[in-house]
Every structure is written in structure tokens, then in C-alpha cells.
PDB file of N, CA and C in Angstrom:
ATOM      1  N   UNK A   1       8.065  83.149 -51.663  1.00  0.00           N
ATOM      2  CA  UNK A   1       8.543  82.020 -50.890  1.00  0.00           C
ATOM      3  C   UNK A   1       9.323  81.111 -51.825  1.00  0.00           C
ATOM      4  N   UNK A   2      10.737  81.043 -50.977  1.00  0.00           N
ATOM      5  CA  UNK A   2      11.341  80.034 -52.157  1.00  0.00           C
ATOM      6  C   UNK A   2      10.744  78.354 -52.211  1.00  0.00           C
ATOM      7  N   UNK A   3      11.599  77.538 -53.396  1.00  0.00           N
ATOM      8  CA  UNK A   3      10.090  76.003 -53.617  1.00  0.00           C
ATOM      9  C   UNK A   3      10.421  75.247 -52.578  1.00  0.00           C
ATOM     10  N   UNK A   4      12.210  75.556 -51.915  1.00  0.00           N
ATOM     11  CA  UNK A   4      11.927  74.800 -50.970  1.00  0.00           C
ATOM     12  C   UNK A   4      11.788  75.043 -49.206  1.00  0.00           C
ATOM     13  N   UNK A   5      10.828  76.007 -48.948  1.00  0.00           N
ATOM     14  CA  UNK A   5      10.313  76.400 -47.971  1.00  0.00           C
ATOM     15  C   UNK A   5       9.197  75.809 -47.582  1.00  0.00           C
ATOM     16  N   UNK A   6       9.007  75.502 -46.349  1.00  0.00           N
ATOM     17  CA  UNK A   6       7.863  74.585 -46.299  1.00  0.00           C
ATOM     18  C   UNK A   6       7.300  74.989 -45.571  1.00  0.00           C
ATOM     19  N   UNK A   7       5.513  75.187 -45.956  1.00  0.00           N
ATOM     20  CA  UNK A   7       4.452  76.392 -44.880  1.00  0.00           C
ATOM     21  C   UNK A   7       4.743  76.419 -43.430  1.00  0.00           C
ATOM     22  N   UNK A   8       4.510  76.975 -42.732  1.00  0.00           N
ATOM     23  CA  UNK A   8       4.554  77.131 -41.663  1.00  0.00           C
ATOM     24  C   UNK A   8       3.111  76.888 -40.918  1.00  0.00           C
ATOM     25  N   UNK A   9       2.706  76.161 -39.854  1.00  0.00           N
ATOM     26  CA  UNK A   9       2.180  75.559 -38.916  1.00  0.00           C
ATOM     27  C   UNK A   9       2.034  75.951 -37.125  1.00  0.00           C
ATOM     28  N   UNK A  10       0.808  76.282 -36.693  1.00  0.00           N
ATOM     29  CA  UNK A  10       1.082  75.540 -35.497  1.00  0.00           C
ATOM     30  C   UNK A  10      -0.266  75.395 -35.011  1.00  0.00           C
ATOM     31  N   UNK A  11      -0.053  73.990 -34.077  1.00  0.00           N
ATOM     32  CA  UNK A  11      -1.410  73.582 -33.341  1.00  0.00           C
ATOM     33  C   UNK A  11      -0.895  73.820 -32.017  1.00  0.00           C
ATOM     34  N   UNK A  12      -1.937  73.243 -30.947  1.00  0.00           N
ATOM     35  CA  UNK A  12      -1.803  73.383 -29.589  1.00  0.00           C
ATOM     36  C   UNK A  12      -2.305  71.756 -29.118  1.00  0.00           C
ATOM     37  N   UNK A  13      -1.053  71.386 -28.511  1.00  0.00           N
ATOM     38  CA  UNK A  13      -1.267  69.643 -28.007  1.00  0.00           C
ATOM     39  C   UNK A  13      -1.071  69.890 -26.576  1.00  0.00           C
ATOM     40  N   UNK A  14      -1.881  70.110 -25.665  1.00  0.00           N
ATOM     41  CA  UNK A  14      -1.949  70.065 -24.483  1.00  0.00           C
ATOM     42  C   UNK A  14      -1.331  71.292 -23.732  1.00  0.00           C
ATOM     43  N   UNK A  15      -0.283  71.120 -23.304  1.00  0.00           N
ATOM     44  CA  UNK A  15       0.802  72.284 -22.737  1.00  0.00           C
ATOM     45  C   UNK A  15       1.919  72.784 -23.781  1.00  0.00           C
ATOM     46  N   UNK A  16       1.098  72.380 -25.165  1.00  0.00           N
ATOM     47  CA  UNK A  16       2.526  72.829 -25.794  1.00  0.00           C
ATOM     48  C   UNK A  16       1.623  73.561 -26.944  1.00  0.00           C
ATOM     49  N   UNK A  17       2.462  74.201 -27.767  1.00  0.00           N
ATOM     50  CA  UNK A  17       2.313  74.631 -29.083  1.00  0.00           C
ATOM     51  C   UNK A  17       3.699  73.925 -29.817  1.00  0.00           C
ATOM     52  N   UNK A  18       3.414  73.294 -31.012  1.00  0.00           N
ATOM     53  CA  UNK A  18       3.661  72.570 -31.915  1.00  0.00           C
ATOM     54  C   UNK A  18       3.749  73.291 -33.216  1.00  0.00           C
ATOM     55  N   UNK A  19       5.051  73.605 -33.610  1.00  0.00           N
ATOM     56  CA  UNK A  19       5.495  74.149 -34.484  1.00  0.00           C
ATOM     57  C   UNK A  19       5.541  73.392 -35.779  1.00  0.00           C
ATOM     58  N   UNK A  20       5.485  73.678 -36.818  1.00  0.00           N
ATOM     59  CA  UNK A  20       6.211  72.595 -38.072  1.00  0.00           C
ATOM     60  C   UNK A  20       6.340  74.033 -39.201  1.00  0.00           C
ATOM     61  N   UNK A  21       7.218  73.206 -40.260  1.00  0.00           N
ATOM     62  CA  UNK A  21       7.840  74.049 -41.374  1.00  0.00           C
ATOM     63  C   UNK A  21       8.217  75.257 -41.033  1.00  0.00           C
ATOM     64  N   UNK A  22       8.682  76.202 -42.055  1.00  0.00           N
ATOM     65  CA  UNK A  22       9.646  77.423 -42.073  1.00  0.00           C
ATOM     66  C   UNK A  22       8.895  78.561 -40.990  1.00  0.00           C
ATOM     67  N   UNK A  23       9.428  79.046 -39.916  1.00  0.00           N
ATOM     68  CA  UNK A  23       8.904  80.300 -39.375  1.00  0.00           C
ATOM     69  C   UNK A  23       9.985  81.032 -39.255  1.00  0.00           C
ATOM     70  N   UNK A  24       9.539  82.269 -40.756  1.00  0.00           N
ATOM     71  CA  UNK A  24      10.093  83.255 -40.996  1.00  0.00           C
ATOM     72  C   UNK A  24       9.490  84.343 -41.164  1.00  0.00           C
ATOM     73  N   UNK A  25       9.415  85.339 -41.935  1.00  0.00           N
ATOM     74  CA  UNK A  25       9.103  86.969 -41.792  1.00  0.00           C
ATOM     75  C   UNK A  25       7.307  86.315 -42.191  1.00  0.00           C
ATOM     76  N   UNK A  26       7.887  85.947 -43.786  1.00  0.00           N
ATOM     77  CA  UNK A  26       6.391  85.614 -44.074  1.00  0.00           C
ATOM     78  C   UNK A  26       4.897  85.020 -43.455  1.00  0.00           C
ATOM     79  N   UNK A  27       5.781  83.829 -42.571  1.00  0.00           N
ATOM     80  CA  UNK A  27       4.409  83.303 -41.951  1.00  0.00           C
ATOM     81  C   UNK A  27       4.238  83.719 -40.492  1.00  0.00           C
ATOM     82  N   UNK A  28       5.336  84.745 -39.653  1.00  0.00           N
ATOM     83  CA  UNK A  28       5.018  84.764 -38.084  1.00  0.00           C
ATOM     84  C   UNK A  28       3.333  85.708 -38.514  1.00  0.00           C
ATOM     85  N   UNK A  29       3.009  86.551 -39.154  1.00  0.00           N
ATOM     86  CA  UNK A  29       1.920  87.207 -38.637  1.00  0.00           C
ATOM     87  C   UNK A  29       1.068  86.125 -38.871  1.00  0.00           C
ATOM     88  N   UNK A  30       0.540  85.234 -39.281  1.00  0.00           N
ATOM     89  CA  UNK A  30      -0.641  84.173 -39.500  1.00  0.00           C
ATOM     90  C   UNK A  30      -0.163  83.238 -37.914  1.00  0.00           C
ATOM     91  N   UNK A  31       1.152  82.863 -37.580  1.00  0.00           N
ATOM     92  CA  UNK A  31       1.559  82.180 -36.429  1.00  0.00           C
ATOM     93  C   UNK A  31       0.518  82.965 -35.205  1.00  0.00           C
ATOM     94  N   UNK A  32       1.380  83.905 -35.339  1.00  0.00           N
ATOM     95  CA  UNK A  32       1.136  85.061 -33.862  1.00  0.00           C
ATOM     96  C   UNK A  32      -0.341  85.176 -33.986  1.00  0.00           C
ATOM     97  N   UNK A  33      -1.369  85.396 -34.779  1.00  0.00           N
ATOM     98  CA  UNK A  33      -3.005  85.118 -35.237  1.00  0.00           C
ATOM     99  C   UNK A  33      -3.437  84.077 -34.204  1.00  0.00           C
ATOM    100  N   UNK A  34      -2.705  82.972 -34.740  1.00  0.00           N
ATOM    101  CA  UNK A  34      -3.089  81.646 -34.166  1.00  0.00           C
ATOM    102  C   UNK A  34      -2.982  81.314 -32.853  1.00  0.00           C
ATOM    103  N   UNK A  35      -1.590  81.321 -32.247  1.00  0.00           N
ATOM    104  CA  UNK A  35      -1.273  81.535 -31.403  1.00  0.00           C
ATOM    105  C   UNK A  35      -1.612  82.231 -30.005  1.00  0.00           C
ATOM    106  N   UNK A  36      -2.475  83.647 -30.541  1.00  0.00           N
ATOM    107  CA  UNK A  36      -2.761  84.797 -29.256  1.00  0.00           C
ATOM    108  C   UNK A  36      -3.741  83.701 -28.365  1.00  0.00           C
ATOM    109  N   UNK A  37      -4.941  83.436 -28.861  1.00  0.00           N
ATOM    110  CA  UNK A  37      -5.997  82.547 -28.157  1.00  0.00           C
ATOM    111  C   UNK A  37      -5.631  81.264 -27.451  1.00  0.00           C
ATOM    112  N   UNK A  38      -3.950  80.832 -27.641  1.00  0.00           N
ATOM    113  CA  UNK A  38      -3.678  79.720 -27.182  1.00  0.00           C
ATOM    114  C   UNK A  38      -2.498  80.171 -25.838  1.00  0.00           C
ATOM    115  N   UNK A  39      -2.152  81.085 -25.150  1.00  0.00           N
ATOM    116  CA  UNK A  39      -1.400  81.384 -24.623  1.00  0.00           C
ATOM    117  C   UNK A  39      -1.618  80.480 -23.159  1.00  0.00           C
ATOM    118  N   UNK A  40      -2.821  80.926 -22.555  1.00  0.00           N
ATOM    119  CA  UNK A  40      -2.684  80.067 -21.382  1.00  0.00           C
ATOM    120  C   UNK A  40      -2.730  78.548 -21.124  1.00  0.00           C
ATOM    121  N   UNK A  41      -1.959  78.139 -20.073  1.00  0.00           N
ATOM    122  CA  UNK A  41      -1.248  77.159 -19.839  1.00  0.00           C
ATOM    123  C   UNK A  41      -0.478  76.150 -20.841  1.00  0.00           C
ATOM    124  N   UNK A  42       0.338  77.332 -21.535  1.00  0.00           N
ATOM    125  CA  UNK A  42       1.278  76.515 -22.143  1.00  0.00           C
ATOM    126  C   UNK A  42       2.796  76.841 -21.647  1.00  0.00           C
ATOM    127  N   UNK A  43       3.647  75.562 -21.766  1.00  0.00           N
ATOM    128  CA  UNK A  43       4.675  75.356 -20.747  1.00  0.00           C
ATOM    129  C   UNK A  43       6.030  74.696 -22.023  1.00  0.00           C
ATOM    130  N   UNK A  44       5.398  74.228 -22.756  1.00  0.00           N
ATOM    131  CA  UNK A  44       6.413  73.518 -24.173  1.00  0.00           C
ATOM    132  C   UNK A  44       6.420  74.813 -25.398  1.00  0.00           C
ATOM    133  N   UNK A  45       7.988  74.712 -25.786  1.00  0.00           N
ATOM    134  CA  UNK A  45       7.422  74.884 -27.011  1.00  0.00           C
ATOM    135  C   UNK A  45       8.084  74.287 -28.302  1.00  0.00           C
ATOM    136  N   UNK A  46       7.428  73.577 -28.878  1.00  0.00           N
ATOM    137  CA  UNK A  46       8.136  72.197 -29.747  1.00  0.00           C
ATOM    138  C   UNK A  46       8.189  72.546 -30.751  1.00  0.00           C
ATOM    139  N   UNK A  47       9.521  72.445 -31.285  1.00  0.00           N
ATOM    140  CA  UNK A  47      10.011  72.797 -32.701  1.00  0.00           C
ATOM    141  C   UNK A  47      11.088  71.803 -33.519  1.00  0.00           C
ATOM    142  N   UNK A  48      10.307  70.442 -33.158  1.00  0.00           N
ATOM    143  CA  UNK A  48      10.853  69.194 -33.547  1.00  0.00           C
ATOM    144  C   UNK A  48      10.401  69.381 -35.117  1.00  0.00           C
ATOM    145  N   UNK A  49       9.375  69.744 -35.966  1.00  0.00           N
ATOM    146  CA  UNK A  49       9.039  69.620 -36.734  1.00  0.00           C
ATOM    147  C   UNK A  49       9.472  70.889 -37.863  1.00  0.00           C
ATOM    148  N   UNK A  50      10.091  71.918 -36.811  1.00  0.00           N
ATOM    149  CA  UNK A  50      10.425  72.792 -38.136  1.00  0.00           C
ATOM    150  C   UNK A  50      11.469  72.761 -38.521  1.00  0.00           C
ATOM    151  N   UNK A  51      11.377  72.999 -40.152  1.00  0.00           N
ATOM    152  CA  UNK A  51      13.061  73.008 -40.465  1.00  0.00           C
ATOM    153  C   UNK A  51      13.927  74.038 -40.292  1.00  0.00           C
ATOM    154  N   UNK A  52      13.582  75.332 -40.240  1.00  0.00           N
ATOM    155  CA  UNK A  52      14.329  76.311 -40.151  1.00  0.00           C
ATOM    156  C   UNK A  52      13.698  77.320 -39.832  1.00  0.00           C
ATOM    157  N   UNK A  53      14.225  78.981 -38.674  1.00  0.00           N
ATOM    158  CA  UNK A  53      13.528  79.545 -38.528  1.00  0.00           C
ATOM    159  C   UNK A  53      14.391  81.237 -38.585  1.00  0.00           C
ATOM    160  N   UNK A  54      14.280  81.717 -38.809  1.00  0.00           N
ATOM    161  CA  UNK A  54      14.852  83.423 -39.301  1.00  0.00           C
ATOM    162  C   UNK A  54      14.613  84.368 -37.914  1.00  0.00           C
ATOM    163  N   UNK A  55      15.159  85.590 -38.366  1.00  0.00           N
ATOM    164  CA  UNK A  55      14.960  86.549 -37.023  1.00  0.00           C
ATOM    165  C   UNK A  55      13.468  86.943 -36.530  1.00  0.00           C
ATOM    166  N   UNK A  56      12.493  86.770 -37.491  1.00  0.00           N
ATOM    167  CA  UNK A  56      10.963  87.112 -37.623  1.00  0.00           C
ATOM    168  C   UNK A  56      10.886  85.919 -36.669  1.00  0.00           C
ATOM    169  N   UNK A  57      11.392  84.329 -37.216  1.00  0.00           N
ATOM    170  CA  UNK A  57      10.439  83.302 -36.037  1.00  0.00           C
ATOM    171  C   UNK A  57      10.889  83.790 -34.814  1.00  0.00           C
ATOM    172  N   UNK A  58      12.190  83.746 -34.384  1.00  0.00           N
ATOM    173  CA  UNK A  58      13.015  83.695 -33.350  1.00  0.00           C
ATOM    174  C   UNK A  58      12.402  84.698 -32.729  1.00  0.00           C
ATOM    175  N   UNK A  59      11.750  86.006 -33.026  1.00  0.00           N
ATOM    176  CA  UNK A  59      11.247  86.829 -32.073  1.00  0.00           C
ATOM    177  C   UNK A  59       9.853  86.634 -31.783  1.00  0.00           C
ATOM    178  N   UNK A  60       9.266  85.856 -32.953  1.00  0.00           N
ATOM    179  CA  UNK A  60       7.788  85.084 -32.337  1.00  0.00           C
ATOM    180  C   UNK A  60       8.041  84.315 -31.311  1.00  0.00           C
ATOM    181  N   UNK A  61       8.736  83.511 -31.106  1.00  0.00           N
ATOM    182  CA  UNK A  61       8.921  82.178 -30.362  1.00  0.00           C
ATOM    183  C   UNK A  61       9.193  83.178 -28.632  1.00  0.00           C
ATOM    184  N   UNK A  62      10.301  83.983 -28.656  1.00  0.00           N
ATOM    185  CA  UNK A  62      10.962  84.935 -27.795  1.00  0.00           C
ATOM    186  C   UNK A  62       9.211  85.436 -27.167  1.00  0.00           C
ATOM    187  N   UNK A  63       8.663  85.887 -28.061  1.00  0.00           N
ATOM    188  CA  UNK A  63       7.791  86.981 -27.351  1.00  0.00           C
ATOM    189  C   UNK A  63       6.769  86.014 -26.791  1.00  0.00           C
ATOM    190  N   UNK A  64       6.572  84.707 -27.397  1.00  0.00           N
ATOM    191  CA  UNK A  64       5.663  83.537 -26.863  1.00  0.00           C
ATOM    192  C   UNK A  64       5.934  82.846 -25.571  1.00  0.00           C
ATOM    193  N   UNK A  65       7.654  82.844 -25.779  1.00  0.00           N
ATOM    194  CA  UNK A  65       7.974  82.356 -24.564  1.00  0.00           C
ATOM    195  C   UNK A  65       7.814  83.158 -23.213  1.00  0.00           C
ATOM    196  N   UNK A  66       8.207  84.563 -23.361  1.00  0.00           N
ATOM    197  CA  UNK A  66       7.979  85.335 -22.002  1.00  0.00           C
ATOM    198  C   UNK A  66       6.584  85.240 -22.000  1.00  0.00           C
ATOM    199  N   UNK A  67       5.633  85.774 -22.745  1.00  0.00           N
ATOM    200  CA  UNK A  67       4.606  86.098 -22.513  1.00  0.00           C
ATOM    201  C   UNK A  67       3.436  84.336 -21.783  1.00  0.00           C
ATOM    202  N   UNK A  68       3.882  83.130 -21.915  1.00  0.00           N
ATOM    203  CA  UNK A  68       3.384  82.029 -21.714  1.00  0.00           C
ATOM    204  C   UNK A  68       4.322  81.784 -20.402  1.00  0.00           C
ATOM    205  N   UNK A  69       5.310  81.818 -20.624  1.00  0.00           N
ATOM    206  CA  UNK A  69       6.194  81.458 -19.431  1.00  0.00           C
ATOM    207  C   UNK A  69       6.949  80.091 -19.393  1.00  0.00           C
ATOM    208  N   UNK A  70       6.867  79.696 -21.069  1.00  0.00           N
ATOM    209  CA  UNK A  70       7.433  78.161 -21.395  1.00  0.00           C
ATOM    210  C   UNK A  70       9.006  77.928 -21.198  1.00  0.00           C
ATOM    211  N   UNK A  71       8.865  77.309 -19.977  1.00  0.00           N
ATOM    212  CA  UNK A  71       9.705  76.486 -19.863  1.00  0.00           C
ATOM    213  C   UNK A  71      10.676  75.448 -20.727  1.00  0.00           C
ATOM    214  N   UNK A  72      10.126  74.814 -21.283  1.00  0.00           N
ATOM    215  CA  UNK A  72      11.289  74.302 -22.379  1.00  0.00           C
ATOM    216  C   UNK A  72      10.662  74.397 -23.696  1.00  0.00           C
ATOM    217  N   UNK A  73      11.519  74.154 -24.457  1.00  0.00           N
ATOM    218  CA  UNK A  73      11.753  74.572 -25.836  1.00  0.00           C
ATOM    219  C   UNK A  73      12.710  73.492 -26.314  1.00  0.00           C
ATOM    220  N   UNK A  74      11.517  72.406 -27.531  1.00  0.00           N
ATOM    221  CA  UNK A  74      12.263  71.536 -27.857  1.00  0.00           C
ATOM    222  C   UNK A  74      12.392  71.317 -29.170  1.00  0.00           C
ATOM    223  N   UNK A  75      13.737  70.681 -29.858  1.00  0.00           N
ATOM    224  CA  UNK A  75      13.978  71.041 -31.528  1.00  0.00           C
ATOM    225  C   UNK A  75      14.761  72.021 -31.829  1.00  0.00           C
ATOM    226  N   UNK A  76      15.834  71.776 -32.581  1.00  0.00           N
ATOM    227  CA  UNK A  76      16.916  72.848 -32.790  1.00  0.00           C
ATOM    228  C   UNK A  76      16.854  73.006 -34.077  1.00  0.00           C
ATOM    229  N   UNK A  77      15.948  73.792 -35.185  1.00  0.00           N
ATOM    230  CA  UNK A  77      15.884  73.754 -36.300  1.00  0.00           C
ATOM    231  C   UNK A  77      17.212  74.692 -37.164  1.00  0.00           C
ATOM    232  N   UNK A  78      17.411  74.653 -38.409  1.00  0.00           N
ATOM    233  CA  UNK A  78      18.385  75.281 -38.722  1.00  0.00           C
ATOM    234  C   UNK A  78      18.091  76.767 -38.825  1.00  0.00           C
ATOM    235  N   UNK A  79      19.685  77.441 -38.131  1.00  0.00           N
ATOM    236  CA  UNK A  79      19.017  78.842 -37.358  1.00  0.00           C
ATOM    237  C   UNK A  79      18.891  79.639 -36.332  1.00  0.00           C
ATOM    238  N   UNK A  80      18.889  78.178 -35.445  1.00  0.00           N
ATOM    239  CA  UNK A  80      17.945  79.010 -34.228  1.00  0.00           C
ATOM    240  C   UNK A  80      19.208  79.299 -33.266  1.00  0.00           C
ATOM    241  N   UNK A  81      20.152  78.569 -33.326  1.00  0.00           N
ATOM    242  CA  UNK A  81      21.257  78.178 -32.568  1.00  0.00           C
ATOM    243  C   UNK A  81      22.495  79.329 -32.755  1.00  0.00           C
ATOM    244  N   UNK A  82      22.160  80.270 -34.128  1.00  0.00           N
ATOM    245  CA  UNK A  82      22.736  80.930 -34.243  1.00  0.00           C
ATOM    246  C   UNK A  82      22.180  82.602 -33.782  1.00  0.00           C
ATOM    247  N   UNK A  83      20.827  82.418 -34.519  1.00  0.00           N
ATOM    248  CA  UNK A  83      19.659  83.655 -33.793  1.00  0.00           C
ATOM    249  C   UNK A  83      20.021  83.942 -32.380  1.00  0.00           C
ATOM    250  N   UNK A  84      19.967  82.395 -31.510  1.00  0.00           N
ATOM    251  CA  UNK A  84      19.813  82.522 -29.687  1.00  0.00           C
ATOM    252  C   UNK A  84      21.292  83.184 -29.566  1.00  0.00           C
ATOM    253  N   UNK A  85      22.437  83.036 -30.117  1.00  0.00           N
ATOM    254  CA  UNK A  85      23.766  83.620 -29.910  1.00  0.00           C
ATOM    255  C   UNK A  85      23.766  85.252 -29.859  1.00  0.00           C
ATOM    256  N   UNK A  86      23.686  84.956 -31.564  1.00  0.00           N
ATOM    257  CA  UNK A  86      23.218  86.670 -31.869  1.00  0.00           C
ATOM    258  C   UNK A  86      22.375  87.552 -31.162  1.00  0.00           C
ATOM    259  N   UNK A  87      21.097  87.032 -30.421  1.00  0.00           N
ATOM    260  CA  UNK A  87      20.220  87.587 -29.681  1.00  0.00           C
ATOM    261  C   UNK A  87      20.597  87.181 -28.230  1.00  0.00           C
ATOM    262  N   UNK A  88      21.181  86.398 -27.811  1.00  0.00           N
ATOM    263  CA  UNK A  88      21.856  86.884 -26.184  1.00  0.00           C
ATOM    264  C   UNK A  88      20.567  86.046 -25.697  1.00  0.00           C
ATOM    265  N   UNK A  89      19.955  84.852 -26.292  1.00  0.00           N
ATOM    266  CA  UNK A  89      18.768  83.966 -25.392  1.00  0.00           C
ATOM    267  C   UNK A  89      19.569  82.937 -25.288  1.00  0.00           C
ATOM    268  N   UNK A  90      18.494  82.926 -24.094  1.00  0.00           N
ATOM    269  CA  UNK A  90      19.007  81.387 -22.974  1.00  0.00           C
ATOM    270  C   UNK A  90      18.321  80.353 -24.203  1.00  0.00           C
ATOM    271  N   UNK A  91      18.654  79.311 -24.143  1.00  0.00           N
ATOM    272  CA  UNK A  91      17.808  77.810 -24.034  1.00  0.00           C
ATOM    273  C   UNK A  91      16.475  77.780 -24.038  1.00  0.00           C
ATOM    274  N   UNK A  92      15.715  78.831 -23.245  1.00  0.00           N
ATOM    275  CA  UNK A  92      14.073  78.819 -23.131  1.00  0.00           C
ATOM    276  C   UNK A  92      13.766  80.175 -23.929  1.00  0.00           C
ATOM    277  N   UNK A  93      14.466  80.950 -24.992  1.00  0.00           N
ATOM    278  CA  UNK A  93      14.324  81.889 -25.675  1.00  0.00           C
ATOM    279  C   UNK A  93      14.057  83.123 -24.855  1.00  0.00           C
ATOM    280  N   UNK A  94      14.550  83.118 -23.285  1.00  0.00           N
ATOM    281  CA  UNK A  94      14.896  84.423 -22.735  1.00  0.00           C
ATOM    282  C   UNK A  94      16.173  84.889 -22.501  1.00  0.00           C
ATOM    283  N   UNK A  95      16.134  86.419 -22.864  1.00  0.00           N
ATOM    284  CA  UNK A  95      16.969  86.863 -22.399  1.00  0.00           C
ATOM    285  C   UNK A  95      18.375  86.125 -21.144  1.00  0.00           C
ATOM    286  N   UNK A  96      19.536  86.029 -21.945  1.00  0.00           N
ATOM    287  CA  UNK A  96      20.208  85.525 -21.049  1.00  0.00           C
ATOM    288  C   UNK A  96      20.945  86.553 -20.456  1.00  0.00           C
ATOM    289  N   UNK A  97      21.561  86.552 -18.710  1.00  0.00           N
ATOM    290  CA  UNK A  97      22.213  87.588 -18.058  1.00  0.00           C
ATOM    291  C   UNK A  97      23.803  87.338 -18.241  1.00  0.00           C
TER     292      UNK A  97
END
């Protein structure tokens, strides 16, 4: 991990999961860990707090979002804006037609 990467995080605040620091290759398997037990009724998914996220987050977040059914997705960390292009996702990290 380079020095300035910053751990990766997430809690669960109500209807959301709450992202913070880098989600990349290294930390989605400890994410996705955390994460499985928190799936139902979540509707957010907040990524105000991370700084940047790679093709590893972007397909955590993707597979969180279908599989939860979250509706919005908030925080544009550096990354993601280019991932959602490259990967053909909507705004809510699905598949766009």
C-alpha cells in the first residue's frame, strides 16, 4: 500500500453503508466481509468520505448496489467517474441501457 493511501472503512448508519478511505483491490475483500451481514434494508450508498476508488471498489460498490437495491449513491471520489464511463454504470452503479 502506497503512504498515501488511506485504509479503507465501512460502517452501516441506518439505510446506508458509509464508506471512507481508499477502496481498491487490497481492501474490497475485508469490505465485502463486512458488508455481507449488512445488506438488508439498505437504500444509500455514501462515499462522501472516500478519497479514491479503483476497478476492485467500483465492482464492490456495483455488486452491493444490485444486490441491496440502493438507490442513491452519494460522493464522487477520485475514479469513480471514470470507472462508471468505462463500465457503462448509471449514477446508482447499474448497468446503464
Amino acid at each position: 500500500m502506497s503512504s498515501s493511501a488511506h485504509i479503507a472503512s465501512v460502517k452501516r448508519d441506518g439505510d446506508a453503508l458509509v464508506f471512507s478511505g481508499t477502496l481498491d483491490r487490497q481492501a474490497v475483500p475485508a469490505l465485502w466481509t463486512r458488508c455481507a451481514a449488512w445488506q438488508s434494508g439498505i437504500t444509500r450508498l455514501d462515499l462522501a468520505a472516500v478519497d479514491r476508488v479503483d476497478s476492485a471498489g467500483v465492482a464492490l460498490l456495483a455488486e452491493l448496489a444490485a444486490r441491496t437495491g440502493a438507490t442513491t449513491v452519494a460522493g464522487e471520489p477520485t475514479g469513480l467517474a471514470e470507472l462508471r464511463r468505462a463500465y457503462r454504470l448509471g449514477a446508482t452503479l447499474n448497468f446503464a441501457t
